[in-house]
Structure formats: C-alpha cells, structure tokens
C-alpha atoms as a PDB file:
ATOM      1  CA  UNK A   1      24.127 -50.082  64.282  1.00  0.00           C
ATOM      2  CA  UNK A   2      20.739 -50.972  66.822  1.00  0.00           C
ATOM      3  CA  UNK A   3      18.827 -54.352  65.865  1.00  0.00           C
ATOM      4  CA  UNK A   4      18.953 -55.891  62.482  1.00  0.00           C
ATOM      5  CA  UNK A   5      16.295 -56.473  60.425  1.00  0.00           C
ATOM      6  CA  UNK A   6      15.231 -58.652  58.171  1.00  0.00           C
ATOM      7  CA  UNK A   7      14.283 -57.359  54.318  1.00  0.00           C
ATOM      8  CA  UNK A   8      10.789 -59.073  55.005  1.00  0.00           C
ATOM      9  CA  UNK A   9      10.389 -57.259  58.638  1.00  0.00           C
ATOM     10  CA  UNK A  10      11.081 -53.756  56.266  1.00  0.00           C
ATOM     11  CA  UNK A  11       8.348 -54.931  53.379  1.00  0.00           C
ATOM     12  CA  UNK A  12       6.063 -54.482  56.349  1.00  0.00           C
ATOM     13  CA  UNK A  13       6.655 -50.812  56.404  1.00  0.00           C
ATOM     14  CA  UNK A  14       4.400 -48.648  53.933  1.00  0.00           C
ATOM     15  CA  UNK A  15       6.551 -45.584  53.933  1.00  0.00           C
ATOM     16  CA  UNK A  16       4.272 -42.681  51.324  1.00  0.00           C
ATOM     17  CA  UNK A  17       5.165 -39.697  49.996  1.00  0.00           C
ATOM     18  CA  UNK A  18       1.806 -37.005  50.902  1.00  0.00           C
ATOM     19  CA  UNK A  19       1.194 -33.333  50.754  1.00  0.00           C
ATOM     20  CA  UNK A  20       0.703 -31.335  53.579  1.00  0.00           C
ATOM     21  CA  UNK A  21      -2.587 -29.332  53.196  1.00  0.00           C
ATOM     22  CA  UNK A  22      -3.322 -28.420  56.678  1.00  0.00           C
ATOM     23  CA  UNK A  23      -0.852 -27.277  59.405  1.00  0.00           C
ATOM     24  CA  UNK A  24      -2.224 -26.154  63.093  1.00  0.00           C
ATOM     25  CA  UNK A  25      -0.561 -25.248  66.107  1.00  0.00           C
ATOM     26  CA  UNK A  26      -0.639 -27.825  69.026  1.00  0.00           C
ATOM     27  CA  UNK A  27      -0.595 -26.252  72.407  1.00  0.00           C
ATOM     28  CA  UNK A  28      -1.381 -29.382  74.010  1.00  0.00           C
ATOM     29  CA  UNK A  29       1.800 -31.397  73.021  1.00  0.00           C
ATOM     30  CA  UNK A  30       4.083 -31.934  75.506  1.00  0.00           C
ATOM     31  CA  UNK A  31       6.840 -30.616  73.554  1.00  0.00           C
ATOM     32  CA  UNK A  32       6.602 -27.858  70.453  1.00  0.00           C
ATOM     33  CA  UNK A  33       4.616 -29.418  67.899  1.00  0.00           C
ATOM     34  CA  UNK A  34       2.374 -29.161  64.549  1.00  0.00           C
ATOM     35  CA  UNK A  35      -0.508 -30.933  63.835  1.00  0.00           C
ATOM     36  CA  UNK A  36      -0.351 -31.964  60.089  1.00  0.00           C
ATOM     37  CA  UNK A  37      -3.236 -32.630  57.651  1.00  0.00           C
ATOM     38  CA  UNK A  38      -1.959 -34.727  54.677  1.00  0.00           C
ATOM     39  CA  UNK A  39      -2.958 -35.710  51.286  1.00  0.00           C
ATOM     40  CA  UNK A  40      -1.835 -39.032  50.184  1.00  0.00           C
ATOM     41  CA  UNK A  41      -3.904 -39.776  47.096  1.00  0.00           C
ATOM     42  CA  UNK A  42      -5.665 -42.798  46.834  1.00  0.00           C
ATOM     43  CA  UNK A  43      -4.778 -43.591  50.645  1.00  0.00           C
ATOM     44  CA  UNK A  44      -6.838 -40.482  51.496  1.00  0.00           C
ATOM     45  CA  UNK A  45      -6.034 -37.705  54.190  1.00  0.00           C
ATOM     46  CA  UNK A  46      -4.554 -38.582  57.382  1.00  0.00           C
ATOM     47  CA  UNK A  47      -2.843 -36.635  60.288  1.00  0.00           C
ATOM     48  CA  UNK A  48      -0.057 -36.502  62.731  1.00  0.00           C
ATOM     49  CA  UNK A  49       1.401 -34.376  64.706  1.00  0.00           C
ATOM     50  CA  UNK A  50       5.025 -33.268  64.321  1.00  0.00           C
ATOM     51  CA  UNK A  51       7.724 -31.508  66.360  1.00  0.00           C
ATOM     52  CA  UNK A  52       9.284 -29.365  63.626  1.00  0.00           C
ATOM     53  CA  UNK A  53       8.298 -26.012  64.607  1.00  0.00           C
ATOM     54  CA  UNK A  54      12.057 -24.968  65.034  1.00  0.00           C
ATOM     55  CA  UNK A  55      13.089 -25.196  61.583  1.00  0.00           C
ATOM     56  CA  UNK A  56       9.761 -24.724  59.734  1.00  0.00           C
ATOM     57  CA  UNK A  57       6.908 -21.798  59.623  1.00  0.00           C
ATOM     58  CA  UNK A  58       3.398 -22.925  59.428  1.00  0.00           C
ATOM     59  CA  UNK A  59       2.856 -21.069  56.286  1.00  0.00           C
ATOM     60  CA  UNK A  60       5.986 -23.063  54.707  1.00  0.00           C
ATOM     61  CA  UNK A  61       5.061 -26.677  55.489  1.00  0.00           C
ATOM     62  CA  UNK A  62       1.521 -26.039  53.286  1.00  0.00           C
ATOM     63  CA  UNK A  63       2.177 -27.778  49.992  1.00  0.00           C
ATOM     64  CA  UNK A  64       4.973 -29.316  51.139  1.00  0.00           C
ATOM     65  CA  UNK A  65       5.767 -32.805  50.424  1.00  0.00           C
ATOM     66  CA  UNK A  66       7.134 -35.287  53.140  1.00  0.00           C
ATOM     67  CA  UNK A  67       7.795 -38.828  53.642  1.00  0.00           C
ATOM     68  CA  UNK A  68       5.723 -40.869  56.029  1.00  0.00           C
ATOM     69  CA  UNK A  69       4.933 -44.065  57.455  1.00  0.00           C
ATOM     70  CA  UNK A  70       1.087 -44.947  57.023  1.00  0.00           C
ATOM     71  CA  UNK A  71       0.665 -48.255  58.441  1.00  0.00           C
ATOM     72  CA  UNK A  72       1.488 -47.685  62.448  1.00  0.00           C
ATOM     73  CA  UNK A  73      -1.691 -48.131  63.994  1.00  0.00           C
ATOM     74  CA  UNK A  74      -3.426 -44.882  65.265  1.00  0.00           C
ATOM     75  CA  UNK A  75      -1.546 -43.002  68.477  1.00  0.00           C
ATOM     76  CA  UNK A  76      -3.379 -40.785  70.846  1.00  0.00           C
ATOM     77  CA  UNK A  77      -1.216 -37.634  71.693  1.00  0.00           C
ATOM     78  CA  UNK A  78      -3.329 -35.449  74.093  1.00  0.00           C
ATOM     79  CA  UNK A  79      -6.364 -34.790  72.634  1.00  0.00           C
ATOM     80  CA  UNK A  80      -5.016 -35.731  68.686  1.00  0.00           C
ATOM     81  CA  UNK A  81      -5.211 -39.331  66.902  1.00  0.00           C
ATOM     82  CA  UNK A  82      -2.234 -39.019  65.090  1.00  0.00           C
ATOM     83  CA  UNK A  83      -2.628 -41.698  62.146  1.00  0.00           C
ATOM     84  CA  UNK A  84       0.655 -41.617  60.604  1.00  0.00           C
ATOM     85  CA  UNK A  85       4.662 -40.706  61.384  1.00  0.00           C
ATOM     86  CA  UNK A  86       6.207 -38.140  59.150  1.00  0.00           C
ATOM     87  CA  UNK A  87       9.332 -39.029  58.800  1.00  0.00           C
ATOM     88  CA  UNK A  88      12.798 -36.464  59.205  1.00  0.00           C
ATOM     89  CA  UNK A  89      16.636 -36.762  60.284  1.00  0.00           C
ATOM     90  CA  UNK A  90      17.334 -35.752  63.624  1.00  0.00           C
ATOM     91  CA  UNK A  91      20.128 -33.217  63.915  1.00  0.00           C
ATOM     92  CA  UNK A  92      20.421 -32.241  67.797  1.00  0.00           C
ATOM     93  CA  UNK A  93      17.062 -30.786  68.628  1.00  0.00           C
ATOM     94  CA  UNK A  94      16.183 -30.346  65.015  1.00  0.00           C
ATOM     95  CA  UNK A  95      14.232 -32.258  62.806  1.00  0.00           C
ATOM     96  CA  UNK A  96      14.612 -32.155  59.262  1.00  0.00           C
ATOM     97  CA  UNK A  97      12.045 -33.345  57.166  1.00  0.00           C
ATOM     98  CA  UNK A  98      12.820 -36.143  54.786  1.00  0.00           C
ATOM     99  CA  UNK A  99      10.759 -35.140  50.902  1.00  0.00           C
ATOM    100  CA  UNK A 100      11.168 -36.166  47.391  1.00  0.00           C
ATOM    101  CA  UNK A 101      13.777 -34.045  45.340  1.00  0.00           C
ATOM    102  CA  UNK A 102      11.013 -33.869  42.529  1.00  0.00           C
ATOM    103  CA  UNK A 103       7.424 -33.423  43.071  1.00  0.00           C
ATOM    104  CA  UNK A 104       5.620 -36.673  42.963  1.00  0.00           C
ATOM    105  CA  UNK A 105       1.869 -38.287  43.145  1.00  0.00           C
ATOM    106  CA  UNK A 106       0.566 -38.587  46.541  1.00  0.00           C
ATOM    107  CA  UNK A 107       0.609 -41.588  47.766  1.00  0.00           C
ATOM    108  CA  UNK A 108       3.898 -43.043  46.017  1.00  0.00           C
ATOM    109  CA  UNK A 109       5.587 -45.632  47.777  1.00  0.00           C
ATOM    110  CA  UNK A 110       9.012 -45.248  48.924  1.00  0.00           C
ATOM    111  CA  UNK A 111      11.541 -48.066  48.292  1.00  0.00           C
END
C-alpha cells in the first residue's frame, strides 16, 4: 500500500457519476487520447481528456456512464483545459473505465 490517508483527506474528494455526450479525437496529446464532453446534472458539463482509445471506440463511449473526480482544479493538456479526471483501473497499458452497474442520475456522488 502507497501513503495512508485519512477518512477526512478522502471527504475532500467529490468523485460523480456523468454521461459522456461528446467524444473527439486528440491528436495533440502526447500519448493516444479522447477528449470527453460530460454531463453531470446539476454540476453541469465538464471535460477531460482520456487515454482509453485502446479498449474503447468513439462511437461506444457516447452515452456511456463513468466515474470521475470533479473537484481537481482545471489542467492544461496541450491546447485542452481538462476540468475533471475520469476515473478507470489500469491493467498494463489498458485502462478500464470504472461506471455504475445500473444507470444512475448524473451527478450522483460516489461513496
């Protein structure tokens, strides 16, 4: 196990469930990526950018509900703001998205 925690430093973490609704190549990105568009409700839409294209088809991410932390402040990645981190397991140079088994309102909280 890396650094423990404290349960108060992971209340700090606003971890949302959204639905993709955009998905756009990203030929800048240093390494294959997706630039997401995602609705999370009340929250509103944000984006980030995502290196997932080995697993997942542009046309199967739309709809698609994923996990994500909203509450990182803003990160420039070439010429993108990415404003939140989808979140997925990492399984060798794969990434796996992490999603509700059931569909859900945008903008749930994850506990």
């Amino acid at each position: 196990m890396n650094n423990t925690i404290t349960f108060e430093d992971f209340t700090k973490i606003d971890l949302r469930v959204g639905t993709i609704i955009e998905v756009n190549d990203f030929p800048e990105a240093r390494n294959p990526a997706y630039q997401l568009v995602i609705d999370f409700g009340e929250l509103g839409i944000k984006k980030s950018s995502a290196q997932i294209t080995t697993l997942y088809k542009k046309e199967d991410l739309l709809q698609k509900q994923i996990v994500a932390v909203v509450n990182f402040p803003k990160k420039q990645i070439a010429k993108f703001m990415s404003e939140c981190l989808v979140l997925g397991a990492v399984n060798g140079a794969d990434v796996i998205l992490l999603n509700p088994e059931n569909k859900v309102k945008n903008g749930s909280t994850v506990a």
